[in-house]
C-alpha atoms as a PDB file:
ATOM      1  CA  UNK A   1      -5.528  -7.587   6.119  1.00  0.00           C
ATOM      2  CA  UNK A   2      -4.610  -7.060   2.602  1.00  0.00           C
ATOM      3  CA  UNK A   3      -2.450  -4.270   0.861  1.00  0.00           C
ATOM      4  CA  UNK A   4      -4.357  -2.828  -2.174  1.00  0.00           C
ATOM      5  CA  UNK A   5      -2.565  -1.974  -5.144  1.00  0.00           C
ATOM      6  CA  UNK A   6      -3.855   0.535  -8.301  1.00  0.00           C
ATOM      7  CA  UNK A   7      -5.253  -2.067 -11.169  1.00  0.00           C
ATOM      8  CA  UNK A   8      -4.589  -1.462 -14.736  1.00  0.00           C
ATOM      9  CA  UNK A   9      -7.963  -3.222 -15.570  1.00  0.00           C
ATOM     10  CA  UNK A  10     -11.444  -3.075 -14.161  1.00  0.00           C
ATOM     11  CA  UNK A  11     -12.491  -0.459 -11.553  1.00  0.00           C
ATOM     12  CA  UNK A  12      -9.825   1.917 -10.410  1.00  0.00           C
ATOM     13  CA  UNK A  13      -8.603   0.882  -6.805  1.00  0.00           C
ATOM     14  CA  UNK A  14      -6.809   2.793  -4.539  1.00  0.00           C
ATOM     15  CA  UNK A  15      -3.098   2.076  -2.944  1.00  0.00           C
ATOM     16  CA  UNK A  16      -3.513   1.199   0.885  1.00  0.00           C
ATOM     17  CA  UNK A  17      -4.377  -1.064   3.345  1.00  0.00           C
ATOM     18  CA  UNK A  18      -7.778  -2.775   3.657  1.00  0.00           C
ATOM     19  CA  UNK A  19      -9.366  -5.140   6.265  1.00  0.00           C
ATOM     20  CA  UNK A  20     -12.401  -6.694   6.337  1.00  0.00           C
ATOM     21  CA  UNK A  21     -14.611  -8.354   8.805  1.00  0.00           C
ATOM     22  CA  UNK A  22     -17.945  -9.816   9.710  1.00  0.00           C
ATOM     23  CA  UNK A  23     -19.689  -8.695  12.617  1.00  0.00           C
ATOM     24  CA  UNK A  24     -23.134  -9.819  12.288  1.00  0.00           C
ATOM     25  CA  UNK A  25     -25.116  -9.715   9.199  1.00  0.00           C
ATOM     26  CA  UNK A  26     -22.809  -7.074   8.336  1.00  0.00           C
ATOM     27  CA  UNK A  27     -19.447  -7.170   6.254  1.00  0.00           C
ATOM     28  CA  UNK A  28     -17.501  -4.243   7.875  1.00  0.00           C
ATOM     29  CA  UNK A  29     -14.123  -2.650   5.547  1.00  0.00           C
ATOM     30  CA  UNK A  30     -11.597  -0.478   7.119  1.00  0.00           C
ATOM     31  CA  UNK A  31      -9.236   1.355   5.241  1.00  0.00           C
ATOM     32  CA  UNK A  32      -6.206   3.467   5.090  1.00  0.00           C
ATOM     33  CA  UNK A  33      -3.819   5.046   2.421  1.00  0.00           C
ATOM     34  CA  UNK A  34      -0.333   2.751   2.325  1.00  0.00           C
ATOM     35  CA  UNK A  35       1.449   6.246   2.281  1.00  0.00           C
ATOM     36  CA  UNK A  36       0.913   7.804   5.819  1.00  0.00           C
ATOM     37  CA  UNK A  37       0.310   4.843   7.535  1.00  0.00           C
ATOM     38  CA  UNK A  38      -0.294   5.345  11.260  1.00  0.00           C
ATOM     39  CA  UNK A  39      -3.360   5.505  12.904  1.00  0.00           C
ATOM     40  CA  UNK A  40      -6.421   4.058  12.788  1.00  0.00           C
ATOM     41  CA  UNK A  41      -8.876   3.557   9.342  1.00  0.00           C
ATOM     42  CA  UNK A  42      -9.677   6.692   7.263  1.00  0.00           C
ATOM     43  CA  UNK A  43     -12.513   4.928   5.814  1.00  0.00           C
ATOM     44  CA  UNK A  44     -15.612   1.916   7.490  1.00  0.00           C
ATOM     45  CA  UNK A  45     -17.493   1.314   5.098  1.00  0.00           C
ATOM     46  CA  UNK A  46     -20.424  -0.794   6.696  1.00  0.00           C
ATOM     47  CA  UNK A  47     -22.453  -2.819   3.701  1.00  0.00           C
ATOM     48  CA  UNK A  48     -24.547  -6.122   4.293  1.00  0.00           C
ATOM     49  CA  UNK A  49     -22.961  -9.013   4.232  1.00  0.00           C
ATOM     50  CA  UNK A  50     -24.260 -12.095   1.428  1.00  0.00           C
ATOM     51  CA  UNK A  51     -25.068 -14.659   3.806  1.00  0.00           C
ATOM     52  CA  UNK A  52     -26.857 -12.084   6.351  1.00  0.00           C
ATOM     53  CA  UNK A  53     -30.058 -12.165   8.412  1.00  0.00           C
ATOM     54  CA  UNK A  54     -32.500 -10.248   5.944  1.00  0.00           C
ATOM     55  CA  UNK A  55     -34.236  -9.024   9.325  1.00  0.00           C
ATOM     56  CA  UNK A  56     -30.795  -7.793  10.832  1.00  0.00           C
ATOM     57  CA  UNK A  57     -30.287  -5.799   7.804  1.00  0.00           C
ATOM     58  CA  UNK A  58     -33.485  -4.277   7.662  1.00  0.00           C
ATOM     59  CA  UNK A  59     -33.002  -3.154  10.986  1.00  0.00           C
ATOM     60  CA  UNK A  60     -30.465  -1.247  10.028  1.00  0.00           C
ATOM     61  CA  UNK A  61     -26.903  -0.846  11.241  1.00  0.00           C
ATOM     62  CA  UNK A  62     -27.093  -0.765  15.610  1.00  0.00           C
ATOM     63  CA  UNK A  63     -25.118   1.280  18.076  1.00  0.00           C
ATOM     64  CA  UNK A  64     -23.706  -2.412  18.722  1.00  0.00           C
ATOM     65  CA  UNK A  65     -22.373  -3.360  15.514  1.00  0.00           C
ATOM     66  CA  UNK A  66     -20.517  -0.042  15.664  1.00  0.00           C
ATOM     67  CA  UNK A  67     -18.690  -0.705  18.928  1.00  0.00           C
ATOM     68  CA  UNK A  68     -17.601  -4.138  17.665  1.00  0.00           C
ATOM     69  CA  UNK A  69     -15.168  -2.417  15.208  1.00  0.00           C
ATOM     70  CA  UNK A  70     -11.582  -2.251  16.942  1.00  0.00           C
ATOM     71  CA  UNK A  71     -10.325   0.234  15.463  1.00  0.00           C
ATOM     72  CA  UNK A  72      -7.115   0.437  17.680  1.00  0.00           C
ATOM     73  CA  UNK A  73      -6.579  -3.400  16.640  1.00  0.00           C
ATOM     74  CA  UNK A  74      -6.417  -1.908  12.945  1.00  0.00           C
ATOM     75  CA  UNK A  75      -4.152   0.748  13.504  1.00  0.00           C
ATOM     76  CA  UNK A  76      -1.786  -1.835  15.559  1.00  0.00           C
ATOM     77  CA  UNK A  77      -1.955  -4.124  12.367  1.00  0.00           C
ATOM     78  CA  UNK A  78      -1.734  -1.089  10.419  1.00  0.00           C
ATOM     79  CA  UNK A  79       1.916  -0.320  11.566  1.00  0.00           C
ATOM     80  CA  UNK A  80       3.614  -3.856  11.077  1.00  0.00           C
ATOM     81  CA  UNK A  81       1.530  -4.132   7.504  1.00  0.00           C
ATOM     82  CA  UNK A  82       3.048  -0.998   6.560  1.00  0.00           C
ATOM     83  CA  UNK A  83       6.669  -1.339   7.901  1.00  0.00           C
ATOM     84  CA  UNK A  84       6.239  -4.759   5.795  1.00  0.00           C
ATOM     85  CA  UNK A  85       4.731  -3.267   2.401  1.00  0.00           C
ATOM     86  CA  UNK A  86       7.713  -0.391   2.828  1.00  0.00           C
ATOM     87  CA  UNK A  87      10.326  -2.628   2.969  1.00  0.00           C
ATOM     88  CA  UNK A  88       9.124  -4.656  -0.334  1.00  0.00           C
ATOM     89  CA  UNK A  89       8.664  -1.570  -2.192  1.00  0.00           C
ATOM     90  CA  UNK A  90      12.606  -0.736  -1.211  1.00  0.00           C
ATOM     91  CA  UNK A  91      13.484  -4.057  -2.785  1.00  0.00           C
ATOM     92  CA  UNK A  92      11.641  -3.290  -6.313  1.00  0.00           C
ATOM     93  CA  UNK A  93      12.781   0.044  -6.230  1.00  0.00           C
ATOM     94  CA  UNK A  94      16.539  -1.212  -5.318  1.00  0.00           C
ATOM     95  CA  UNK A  95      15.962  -4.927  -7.777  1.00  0.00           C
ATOM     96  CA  UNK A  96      14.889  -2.627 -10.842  1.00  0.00           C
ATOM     97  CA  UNK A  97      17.979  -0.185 -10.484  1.00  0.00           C
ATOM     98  CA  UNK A  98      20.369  -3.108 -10.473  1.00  0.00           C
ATOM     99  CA  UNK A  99      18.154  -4.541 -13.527  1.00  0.00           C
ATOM    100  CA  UNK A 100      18.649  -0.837 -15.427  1.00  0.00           C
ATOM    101  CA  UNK A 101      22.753  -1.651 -14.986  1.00  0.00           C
ATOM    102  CA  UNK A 102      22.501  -4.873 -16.920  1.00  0.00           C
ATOM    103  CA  UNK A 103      23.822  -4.451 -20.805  1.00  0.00           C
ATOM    104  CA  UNK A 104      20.858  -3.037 -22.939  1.00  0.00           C
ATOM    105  CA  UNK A 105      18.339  -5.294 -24.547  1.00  0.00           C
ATOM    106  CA  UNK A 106      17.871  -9.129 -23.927  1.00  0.00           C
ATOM    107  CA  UNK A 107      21.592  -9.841 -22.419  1.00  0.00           C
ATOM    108  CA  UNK A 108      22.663 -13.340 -21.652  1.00  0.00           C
ATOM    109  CA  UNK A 109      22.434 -11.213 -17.877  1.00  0.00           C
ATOM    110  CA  UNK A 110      18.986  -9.771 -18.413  1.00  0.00           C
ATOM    111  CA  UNK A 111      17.693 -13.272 -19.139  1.00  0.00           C
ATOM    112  CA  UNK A 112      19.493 -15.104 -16.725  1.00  0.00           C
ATOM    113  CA  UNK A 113      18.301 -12.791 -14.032  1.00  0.00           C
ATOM    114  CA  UNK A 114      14.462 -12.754 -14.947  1.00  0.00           C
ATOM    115  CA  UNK A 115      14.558 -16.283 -15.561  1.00  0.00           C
ATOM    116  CA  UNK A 116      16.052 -16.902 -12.328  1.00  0.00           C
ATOM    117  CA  UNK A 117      12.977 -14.526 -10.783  1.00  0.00           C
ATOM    118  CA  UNK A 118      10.119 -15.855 -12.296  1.00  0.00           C
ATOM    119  CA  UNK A 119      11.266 -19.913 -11.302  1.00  0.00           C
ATOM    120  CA  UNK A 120      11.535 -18.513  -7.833  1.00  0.00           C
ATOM    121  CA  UNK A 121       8.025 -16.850  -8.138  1.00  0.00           C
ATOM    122  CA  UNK A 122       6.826 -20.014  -9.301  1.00  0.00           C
ATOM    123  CA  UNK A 123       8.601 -22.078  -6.523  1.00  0.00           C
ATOM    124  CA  UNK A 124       7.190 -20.270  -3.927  1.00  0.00           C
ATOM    125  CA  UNK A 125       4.086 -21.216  -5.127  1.00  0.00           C
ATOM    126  CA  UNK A 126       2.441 -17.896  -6.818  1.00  0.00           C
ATOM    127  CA  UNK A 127      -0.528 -18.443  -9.041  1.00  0.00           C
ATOM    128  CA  UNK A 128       0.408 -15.799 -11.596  1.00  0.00           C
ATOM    129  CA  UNK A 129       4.459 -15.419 -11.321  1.00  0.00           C
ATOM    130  CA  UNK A 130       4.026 -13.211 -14.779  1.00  0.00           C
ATOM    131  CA  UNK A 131       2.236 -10.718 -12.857  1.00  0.00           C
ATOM    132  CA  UNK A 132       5.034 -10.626 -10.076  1.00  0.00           C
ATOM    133  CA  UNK A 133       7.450 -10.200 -12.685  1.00  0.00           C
ATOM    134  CA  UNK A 134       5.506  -6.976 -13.672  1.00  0.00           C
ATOM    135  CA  UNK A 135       5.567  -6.243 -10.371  1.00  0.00           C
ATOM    136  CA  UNK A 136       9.154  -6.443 -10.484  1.00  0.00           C
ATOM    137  CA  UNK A 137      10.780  -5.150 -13.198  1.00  0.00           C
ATOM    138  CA  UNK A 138       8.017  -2.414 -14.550  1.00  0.00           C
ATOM    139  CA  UNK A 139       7.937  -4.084 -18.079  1.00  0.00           C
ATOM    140  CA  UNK A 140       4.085  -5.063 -19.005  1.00  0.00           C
ATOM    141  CA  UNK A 141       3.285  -8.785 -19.232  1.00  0.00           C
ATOM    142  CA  UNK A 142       3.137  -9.555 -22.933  1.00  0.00           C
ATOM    143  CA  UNK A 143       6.521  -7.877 -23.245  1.00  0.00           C
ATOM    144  CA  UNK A 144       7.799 -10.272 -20.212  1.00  0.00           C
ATOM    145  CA  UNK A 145       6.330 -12.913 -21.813  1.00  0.00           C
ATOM    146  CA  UNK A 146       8.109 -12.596 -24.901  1.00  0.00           C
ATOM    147  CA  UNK A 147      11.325 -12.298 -22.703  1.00  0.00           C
ATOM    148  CA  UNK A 148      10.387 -15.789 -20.854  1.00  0.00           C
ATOM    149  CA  UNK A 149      10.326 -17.281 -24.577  1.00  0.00           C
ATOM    150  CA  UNK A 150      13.643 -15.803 -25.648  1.00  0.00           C
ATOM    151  CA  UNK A 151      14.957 -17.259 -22.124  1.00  0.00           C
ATOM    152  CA  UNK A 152      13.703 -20.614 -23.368  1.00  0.00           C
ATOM    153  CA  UNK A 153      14.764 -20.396 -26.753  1.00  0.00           C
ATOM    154  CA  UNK A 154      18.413 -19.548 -25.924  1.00  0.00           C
ATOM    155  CA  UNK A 155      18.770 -21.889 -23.044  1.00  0.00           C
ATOM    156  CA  UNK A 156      18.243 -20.137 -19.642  1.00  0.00           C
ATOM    157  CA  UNK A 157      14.890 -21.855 -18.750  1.00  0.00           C
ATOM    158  CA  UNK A 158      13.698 -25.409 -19.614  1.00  0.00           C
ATOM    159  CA  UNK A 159      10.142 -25.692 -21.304  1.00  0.00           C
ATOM    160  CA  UNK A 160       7.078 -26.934 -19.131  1.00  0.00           C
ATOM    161  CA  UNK A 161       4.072 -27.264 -21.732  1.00  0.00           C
ATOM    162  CA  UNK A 162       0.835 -26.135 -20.550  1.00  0.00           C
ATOM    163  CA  UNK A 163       1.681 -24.342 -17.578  1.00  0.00           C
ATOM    164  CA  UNK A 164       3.991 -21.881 -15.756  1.00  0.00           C
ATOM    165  CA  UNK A 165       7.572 -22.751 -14.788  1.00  0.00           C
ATOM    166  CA  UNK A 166      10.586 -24.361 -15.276  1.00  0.00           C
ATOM    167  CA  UNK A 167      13.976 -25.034 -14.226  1.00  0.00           C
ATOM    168  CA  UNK A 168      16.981 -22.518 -14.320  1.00  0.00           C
ATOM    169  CA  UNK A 169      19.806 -24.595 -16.994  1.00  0.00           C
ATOM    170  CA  UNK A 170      23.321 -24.535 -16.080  1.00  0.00           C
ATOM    171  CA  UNK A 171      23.890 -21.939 -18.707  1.00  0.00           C
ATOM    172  CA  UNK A 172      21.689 -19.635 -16.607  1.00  0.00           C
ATOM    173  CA  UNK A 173      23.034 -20.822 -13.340  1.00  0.00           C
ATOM    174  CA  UNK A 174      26.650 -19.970 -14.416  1.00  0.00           C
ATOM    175  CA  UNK A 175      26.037 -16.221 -15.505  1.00  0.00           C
ATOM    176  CA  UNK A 176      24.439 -15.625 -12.328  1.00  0.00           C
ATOM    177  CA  UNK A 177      27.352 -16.666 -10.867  1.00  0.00           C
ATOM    178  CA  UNK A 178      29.770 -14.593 -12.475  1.00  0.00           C
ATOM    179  CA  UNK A 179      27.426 -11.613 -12.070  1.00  0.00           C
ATOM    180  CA  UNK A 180      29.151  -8.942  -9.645  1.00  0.00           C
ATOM    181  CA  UNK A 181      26.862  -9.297  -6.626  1.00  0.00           C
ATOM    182  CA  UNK A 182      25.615  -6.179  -4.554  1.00  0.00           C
ATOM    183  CA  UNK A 183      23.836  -5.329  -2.114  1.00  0.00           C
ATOM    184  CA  UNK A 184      20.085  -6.896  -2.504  1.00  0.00           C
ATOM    185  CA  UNK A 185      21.101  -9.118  -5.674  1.00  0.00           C
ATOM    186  CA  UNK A 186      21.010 -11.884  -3.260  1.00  0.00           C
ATOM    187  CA  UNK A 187      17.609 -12.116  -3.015  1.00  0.00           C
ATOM    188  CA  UNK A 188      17.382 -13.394  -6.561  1.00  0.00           C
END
């Protein structure tokens, strides 16, 4: 079970919840929107599935393959999911007010605190921690990026060449400290 999010790039995508399995030669997708999220799918869509039985498939979709789809399992998924994605999207919402209270432009606190996200993205083992900064803080990646740099240059973050991360410095470490903590600030 996955929670789709739009894409900026390639084909538009919808937000919601998808789940896919494999019941036979076929590769079965159930969806539903993330807002609204009770109940079962609003969408199956029933395609073959790559590594199929050419036969099966010509056959057609069966009265069988239809009554292997739980439905009821999804919806049950569905709710937890949901409850799950809701509560992250609090977070953001809540992380990015308490980033628009920082002092304007690239503050010793802006840097500290997006430093301090991004080695904790990177930590926790996340193939593109850039991308969960965007995520984040609403800024687009090449403008992050450049933020990362000045982070680097001015002594927040140490320098890993060829490859995301770093360590926060003691510089960095010390303005987090002294930043007035509230409620969700934690998490960073």
């Amino acid at each position: 079970m996955a929670i789709i999010h739009g894409q900026d790039d390639g084909p538009p995508t919808r937000e919601g919840i998808e789940q896919t399995l494999r019941i036979g030669s076929w590769k079965v997708t159930l969806w539903r929107p993330l807002a609204g999220s009770s109940g079962g799918p609003q969408e199956i869509r029933i395609e073959p599935h790559e590594d199929g039985d050419p036969q099966e498939i010509a056959r057609g979709v069966s009265t069988t393959v239809l009554r292997q789809i739980d439905t009821a399992a999804f919806a049950a998924d569905v709710a937890s999911v949901a409850e799950t994605a809701v509560a992250a999207k609090t977070a953001v919402e809540r992380f990015r007010e308490q980033l628009a209270g920082l002092p304007r432009g690239l503050s010793d606190e802006y840097l500290a605190v997006l430093s301090a996200l991004y080695v904790r993205s990177v930590d926790v083992g996340r193939r593109a921690p850039i991308h969960d900064l965007e995520v984040w803080t609403g800024s687009k990646q090449a403008t992050l990026k450049g933020h990362l740099r000045t982070a680097r240059q001015r002594g927040f973050l140490t320098k890993v060449e060829g490859k995301a991360g770093g360590r926060l410095t003691g510089k960095a470490i010390e303005i987090l400290r002294g930043m007035d903590v509230g409620q969700g600030s934690e998490e960073v």
